[in-house]
Protein backbone atom coordinates (compact mmCIF):
# COMPACT_ATOMS: atom_id res chain seq x y z
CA UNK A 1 56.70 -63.99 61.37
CA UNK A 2 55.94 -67.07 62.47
CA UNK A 3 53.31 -69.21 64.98
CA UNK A 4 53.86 -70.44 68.39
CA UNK A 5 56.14 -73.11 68.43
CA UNK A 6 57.98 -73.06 65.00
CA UNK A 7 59.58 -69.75 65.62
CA UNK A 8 63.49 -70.01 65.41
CA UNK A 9 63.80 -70.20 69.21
CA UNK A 10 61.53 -72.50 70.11
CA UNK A 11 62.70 -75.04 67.30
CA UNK A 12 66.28 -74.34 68.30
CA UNK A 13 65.03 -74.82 72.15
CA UNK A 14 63.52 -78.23 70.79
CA UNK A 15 66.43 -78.94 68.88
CA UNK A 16 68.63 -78.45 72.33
CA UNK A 17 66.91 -80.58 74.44
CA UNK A 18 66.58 -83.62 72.47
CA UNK A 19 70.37 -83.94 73.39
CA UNK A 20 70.63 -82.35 76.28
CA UNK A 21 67.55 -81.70 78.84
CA UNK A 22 66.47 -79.34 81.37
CA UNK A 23 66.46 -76.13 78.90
CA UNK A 24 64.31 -73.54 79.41
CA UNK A 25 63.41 -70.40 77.10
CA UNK A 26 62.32 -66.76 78.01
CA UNK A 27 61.69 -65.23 74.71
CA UNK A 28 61.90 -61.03 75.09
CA UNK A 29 62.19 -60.41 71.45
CA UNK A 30 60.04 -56.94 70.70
CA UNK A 31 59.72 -56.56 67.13
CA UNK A 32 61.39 -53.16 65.93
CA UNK A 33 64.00 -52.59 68.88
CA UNK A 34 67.59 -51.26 67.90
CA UNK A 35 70.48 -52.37 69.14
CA UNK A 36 70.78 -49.61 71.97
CA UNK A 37 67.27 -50.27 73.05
CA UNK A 38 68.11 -54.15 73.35
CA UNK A 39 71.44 -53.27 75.07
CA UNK A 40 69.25 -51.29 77.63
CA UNK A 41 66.77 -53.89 77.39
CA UNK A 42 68.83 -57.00 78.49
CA UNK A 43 69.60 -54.72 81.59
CA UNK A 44 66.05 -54.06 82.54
CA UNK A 45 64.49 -57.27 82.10
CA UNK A 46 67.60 -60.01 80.76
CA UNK A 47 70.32 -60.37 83.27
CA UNK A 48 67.65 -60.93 86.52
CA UNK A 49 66.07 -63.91 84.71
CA UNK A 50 69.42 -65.39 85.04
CA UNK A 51 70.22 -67.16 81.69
CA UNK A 52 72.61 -69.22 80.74
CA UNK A 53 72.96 -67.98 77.14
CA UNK A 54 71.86 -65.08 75.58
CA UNK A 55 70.83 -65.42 71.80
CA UNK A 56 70.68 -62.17 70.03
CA UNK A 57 69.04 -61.72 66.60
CA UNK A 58 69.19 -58.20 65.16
CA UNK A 59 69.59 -56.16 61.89
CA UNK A 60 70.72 -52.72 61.06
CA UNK A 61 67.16 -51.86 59.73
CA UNK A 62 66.36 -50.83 62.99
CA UNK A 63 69.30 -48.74 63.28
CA UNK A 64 67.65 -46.49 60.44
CA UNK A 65 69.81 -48.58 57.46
CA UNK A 66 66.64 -49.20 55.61
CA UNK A 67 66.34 -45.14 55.45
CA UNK A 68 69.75 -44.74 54.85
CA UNK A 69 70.28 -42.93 50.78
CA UNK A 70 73.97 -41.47 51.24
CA UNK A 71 77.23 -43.11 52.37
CA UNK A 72 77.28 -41.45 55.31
CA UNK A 73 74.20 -42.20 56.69
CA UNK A 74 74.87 -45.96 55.80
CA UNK A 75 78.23 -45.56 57.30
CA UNK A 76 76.50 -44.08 60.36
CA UNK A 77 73.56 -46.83 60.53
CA UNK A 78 76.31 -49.84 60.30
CA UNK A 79 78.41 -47.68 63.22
CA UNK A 80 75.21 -47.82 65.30
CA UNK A 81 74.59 -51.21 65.02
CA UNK A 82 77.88 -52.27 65.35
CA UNK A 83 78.57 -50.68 68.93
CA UNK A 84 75.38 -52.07 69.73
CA UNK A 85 76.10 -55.20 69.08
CA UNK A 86 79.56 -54.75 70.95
CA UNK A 87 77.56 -53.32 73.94
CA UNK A 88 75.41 -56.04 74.36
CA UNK A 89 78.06 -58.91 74.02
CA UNK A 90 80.24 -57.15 76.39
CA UNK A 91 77.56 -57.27 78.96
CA UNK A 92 76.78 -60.46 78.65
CA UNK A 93 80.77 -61.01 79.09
CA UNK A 94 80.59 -59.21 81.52
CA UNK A 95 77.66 -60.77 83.62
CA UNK A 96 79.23 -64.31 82.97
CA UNK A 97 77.03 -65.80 79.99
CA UNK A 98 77.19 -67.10 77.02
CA UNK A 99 76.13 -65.39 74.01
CA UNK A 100 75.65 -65.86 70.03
CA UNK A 101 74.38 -63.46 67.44
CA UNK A 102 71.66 -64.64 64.96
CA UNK A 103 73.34 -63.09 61.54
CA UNK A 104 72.20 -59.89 60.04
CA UNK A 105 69.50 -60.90 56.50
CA UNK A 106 68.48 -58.78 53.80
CA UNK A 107 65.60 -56.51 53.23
CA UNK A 108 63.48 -56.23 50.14
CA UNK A 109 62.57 -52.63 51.07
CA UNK A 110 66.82 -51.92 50.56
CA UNK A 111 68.30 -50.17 47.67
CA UNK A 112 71.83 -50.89 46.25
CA UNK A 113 74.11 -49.03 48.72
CA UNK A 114 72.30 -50.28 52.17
CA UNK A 115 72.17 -54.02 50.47
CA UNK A 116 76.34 -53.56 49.45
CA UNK A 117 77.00 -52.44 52.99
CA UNK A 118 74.93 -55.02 54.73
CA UNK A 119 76.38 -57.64 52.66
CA UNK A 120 79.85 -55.74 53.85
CA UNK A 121 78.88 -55.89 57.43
CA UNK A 122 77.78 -59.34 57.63
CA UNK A 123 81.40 -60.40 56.73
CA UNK A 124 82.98 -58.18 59.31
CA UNK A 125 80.59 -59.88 61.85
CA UNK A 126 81.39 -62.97 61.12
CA UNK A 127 85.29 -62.68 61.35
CA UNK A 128 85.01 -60.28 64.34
CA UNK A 129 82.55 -62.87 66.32
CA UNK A 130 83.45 -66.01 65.08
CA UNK A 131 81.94 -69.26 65.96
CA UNK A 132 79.78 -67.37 68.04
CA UNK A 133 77.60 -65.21 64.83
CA UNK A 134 75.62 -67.58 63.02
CA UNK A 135 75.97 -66.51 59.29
CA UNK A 136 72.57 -66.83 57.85
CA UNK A 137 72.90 -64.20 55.13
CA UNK A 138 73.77 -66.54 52.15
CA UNK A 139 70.54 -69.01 53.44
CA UNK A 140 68.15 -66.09 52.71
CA UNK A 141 69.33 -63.52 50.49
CA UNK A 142 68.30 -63.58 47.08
CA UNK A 143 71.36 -62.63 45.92
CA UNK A 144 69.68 -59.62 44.16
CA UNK A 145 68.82 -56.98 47.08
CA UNK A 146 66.44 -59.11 48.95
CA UNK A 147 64.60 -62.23 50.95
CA UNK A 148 64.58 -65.69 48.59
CA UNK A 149 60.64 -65.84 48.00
CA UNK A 150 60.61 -69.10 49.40
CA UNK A 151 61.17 -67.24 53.06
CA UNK A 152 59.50 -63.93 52.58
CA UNK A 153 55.99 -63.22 53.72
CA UNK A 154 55.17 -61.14 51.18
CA UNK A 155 56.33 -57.78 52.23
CA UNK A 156 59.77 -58.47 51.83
CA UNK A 157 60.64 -57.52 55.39
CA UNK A 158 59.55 -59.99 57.58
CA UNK A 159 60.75 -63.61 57.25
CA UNK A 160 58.37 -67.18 57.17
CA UNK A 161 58.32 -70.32 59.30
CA UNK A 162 60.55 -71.82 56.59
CA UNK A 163 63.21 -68.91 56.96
CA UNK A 164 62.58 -69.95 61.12
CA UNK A 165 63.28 -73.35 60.12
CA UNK A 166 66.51 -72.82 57.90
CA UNK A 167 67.64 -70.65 60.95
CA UNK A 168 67.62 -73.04 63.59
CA UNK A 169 69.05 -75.47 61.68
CA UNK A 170 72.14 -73.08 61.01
CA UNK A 171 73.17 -73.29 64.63
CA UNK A 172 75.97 -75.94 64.39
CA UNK A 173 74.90 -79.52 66.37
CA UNK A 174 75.99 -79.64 69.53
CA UNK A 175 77.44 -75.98 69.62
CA UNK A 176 75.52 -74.26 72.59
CA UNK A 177 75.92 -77.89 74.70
CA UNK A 178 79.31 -78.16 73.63
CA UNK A 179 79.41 -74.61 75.55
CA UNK A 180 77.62 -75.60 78.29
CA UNK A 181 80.32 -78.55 79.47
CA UNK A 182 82.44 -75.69 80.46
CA UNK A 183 79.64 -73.32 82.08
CA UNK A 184 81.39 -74.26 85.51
CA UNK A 185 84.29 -72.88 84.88
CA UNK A 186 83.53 -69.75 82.61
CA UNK A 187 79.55 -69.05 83.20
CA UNK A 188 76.85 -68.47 85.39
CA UNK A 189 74.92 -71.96 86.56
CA UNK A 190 71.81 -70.59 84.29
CA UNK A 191 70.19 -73.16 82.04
CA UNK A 192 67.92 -70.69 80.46
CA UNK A 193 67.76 -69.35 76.83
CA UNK A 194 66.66 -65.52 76.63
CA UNK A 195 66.44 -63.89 73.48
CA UNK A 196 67.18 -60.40 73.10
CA UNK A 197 65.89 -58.77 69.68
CA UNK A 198 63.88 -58.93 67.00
CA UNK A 199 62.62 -62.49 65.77
């Protein structure tokens, strides 16, 4: 949770633009969705804005991992999420743009088995998406089940404007212009920034 202006996006927009102008952000983040409804999301309302990246932040809670008690229902919540998440970057492939994932974080509200798991997934992520996942786990968990107080709002669900902060500065310097010097050849022409999830 977090004001106008020092969300994650809009510090990361800033953050862009200092180095290279003429960015532009369309921020369609709807607290809550899943991955399947920001798959069918980016389809409805994402691909006709015409970005040029696509900056997806997500976590399994909203694939039901926060409800999750047995291994197979945490097996089943991580499956959902996971396809998701492969869903959306193929389309984005697939529609020519670029695309990074804004890491998975923990959730106070988890007990031992969804935390273990989400800790789990977070590695597979990274090593399946590379430079493109931006591995924020170890900035805000805890390391006991939970959000560092320092970025929690207080119900240990929802993350501060410091957590925003420490987010945007994850995103390695120069990575999404770095991208861009090649647009011409792999991408769309889009100069926009449209997020597609949860901030």
């Amino acid at each position: 949770v977090a004001k106008l202006n020092t969300a994650y996006p809009e510090q990361l927009l800033a953050k862009i633009n200092a180095n290279d102008p003429g960015w532009t952000l369309l921020n369609h983040s709807i607290a809550g969705n899943n991955s399947l409804t920001i798959y069918n999301r980016m389809w409805i309302d994402g691909f006709k804005e015409n970005p040029g990246v696509v900056i997806i932040g997500a976590c399994p809670n909203n694939d039901n991992l926060d409800s999750a008690t047995t291994l197979t229902t945490i097996a089943t919540a991580l499956e959902n999420f996971e396809k998701g998440m492969d869903k959306i970057v193929k389309a984005c492939e697939e529609n020519g743009v670029q695309w990074y994932i804004v890491g998975v974080y923990p959730k106070n509200t988890y007990t031992a088995l969804p935390y273990a798991a989400e800790k789990q997934l977070n590695i597979a992520l990274q090593r399946k998406y590379g430079r493109r996942y931006i591995n924020i786990y170890n900035i805000l968990d805890n390391g006991s089940g939970g959000i560092k107080t320092i970025y929690d709002t207080g119900d240990g669900v929802h993350i501060n404007e410091a957590a925003h902060k420490a987010i945007a500065e994850a995103f390695p310097s120069g990575l999404l212009e770095q991208d861009r010097e090649y647009k011409d050849l792999e991408y769309n022409t889009g100069s926009g920034i449209i997020l597609g999830a949860d901030t």
